[in-house]
PDB file of N, CA and C in Angstrom:
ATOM      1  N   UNK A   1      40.544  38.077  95.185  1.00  0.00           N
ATOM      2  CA  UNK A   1      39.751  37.529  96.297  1.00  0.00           C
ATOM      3  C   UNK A   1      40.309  38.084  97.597  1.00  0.00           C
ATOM      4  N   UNK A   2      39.724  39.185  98.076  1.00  0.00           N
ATOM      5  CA  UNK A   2      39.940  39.797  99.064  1.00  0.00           C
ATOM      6  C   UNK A   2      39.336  39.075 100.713  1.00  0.00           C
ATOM      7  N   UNK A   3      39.745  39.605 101.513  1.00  0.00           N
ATOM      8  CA  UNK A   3      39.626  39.001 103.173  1.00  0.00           C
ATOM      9  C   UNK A   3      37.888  38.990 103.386  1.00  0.00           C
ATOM     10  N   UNK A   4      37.252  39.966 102.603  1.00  0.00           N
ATOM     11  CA  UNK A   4      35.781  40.129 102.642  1.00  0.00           C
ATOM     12  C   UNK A   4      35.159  39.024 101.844  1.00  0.00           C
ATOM     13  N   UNK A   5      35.690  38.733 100.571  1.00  0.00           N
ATOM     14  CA  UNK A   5      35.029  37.426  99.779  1.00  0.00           C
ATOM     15  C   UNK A   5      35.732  36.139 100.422  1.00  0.00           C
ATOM     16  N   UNK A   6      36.764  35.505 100.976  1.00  0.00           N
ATOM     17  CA  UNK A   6      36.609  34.653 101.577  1.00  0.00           C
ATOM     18  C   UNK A   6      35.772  34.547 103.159  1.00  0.00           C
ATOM     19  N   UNK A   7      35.521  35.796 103.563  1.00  0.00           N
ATOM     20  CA  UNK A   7      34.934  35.865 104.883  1.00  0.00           C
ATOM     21  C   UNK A   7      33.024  35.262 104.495  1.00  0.00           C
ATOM     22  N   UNK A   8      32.862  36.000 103.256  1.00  0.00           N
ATOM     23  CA  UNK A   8      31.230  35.652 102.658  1.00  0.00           C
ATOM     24  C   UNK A   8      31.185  34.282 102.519  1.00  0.00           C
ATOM     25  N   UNK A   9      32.435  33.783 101.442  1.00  0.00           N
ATOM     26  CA  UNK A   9      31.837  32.046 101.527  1.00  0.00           C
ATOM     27  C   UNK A   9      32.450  31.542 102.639  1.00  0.00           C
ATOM     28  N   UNK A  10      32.709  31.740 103.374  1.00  0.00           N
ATOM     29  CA  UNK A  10      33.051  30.898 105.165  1.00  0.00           C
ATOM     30  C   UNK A  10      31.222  31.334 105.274  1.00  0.00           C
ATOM     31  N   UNK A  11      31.094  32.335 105.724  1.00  0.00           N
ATOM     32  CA  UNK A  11      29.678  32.602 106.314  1.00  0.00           C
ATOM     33  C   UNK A  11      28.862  31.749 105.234  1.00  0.00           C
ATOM     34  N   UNK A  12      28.252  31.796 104.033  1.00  0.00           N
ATOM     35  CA  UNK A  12      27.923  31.082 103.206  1.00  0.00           C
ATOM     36  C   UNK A  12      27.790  29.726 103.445  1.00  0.00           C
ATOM     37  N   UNK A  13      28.836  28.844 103.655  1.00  0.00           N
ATOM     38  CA  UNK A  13      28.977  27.462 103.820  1.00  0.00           C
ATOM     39  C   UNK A  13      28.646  27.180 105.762  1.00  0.00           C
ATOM     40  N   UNK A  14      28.785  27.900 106.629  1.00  0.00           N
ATOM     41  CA  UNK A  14      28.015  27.813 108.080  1.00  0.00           C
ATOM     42  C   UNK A  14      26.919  27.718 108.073  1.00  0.00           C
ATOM     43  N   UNK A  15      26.329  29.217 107.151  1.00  0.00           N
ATOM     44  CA  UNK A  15      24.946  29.466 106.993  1.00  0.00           C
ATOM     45  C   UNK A  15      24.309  27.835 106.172  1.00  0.00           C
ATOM     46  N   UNK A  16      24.661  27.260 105.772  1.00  0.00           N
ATOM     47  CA  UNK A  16      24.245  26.575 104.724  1.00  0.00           C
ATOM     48  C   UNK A  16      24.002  25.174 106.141  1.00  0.00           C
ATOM     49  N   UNK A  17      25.291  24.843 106.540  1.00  0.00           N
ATOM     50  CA  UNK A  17      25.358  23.517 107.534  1.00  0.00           C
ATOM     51  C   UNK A  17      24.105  23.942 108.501  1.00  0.00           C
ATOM     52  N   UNK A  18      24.159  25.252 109.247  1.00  0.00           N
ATOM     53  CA  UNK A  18      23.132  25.244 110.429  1.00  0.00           C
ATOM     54  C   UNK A  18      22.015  25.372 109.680  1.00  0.00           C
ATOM     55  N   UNK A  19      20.944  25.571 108.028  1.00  0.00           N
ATOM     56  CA  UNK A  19      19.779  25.782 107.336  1.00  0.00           C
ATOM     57  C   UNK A  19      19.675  24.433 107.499  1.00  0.00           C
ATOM     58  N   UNK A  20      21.027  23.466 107.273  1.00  0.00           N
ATOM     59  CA  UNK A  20      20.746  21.798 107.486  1.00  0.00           C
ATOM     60  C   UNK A  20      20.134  21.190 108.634  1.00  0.00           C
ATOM     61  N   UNK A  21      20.934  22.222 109.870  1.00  0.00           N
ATOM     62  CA  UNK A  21      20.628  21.810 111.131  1.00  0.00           C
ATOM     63  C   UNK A  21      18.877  22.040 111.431  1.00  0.00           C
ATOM     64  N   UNK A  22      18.653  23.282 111.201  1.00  0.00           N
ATOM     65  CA  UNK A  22      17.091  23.400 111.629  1.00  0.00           C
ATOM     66  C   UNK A  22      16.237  23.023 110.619  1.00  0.00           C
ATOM     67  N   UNK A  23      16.499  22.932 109.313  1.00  0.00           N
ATOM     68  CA  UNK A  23      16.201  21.674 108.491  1.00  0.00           C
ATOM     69  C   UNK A  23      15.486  20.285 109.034  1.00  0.00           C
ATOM     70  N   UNK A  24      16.212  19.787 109.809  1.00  0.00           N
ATOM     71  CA  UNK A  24      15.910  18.430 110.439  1.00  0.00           C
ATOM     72  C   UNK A  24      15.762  18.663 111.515  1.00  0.00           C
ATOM     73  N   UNK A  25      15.493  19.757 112.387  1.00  0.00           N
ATOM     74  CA  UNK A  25      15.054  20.124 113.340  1.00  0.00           C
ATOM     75  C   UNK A  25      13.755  20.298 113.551  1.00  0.00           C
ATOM     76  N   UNK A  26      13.402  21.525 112.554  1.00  0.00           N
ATOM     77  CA  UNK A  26      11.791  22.132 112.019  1.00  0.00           C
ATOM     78  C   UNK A  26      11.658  21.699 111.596  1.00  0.00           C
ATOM     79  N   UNK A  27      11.963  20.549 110.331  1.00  0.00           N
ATOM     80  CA  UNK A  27      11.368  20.234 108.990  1.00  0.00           C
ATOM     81  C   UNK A  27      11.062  20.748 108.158  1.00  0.00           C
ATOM     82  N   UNK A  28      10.334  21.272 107.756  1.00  0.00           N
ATOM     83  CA  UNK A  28      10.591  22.382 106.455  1.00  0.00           C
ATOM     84  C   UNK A  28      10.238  23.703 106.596  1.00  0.00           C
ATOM     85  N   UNK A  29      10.990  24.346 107.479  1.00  0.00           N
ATOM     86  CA  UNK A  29      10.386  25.883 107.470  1.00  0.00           C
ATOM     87  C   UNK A  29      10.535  26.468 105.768  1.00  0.00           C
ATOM     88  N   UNK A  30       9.742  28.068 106.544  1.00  0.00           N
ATOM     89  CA  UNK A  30       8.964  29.185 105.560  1.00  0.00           C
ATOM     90  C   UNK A  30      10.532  29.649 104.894  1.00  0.00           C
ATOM     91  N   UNK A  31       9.941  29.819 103.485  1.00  0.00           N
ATOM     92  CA  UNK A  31      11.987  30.184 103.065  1.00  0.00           C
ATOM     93  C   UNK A  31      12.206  31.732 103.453  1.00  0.00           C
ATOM     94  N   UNK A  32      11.126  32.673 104.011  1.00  0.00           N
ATOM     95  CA  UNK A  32      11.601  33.548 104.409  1.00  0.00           C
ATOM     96  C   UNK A  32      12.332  33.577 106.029  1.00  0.00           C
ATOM     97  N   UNK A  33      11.983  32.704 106.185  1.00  0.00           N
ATOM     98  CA  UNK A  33      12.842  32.086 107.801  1.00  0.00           C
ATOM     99  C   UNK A  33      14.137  31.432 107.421  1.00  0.00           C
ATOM    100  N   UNK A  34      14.761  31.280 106.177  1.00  0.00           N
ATOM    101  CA  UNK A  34      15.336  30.794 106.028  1.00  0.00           C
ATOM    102  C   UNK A  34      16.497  31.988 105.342  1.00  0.00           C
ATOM    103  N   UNK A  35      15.689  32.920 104.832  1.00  0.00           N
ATOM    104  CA  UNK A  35      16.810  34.236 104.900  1.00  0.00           C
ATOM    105  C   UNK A  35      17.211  34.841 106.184  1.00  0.00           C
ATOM    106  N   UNK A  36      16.654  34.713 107.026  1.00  0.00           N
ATOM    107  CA  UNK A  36      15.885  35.839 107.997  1.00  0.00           C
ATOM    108  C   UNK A  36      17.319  34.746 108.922  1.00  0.00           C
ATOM    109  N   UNK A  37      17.227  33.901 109.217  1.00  0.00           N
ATOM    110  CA  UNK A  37      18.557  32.734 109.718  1.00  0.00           C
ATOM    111  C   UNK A  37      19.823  33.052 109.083  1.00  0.00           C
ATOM    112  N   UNK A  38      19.506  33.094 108.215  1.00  0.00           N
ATOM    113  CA  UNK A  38      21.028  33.229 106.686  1.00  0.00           C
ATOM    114  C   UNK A  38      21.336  34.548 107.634  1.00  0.00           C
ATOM    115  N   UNK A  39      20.856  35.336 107.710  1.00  0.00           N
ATOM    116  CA  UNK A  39      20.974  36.916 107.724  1.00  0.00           C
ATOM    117  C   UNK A  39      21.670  37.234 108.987  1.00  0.00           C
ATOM    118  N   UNK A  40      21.196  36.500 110.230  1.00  0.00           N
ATOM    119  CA  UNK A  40      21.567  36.643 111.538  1.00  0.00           C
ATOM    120  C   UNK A  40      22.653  35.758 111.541  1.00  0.00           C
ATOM    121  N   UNK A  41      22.606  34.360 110.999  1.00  0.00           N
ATOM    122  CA  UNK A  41      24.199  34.137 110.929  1.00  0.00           C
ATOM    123  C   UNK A  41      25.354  34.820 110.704  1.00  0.00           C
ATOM    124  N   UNK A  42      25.260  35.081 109.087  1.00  0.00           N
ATOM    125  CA  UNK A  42      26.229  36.056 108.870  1.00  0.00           C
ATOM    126  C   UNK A  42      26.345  37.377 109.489  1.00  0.00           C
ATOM    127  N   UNK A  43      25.279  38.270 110.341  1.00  0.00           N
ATOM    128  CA  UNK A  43      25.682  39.498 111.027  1.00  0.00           C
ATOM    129  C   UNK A  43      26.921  38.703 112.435  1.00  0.00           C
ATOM    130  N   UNK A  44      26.183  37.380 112.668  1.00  0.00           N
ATOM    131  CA  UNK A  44      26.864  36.937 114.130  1.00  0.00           C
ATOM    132  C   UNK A  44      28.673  36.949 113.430  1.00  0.00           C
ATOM    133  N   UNK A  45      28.919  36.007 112.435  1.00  0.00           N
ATOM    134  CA  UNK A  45      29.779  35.858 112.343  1.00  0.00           C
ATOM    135  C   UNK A  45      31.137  36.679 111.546  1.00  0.00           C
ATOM    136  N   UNK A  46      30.357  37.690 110.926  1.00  0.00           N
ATOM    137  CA  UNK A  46      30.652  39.055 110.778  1.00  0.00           C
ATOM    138  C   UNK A  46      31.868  40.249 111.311  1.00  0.00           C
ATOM    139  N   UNK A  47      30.538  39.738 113.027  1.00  0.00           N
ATOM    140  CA  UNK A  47      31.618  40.934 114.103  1.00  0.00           C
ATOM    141  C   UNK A  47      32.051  39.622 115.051  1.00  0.00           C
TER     142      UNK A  47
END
């Protein structure tokens, strides 16, 4: 388990709390909005 696979499930488990956040924000968005979020999280938290 290298610095890159604990860096994925850190991003993984953020990505997951803020899908919660706009979850109950939006209410049920489109699940491709819901990669498309996943995706920009993890680039943010990335660099």
């Amino acid at each position: 388990m290298g610095i890159y696979a604990i860096t994925k499930s850190l991003n993984l488990s953020a990505g997951a709390r803020m899908q919660k956040l706009s979850d109950a924000v939006y209410g049920s968005p489109m699940v491709e909005n819901k990669y498309i979020s996943s995706f920009l999280l993890s680039m943010v938290y990335t660099f």
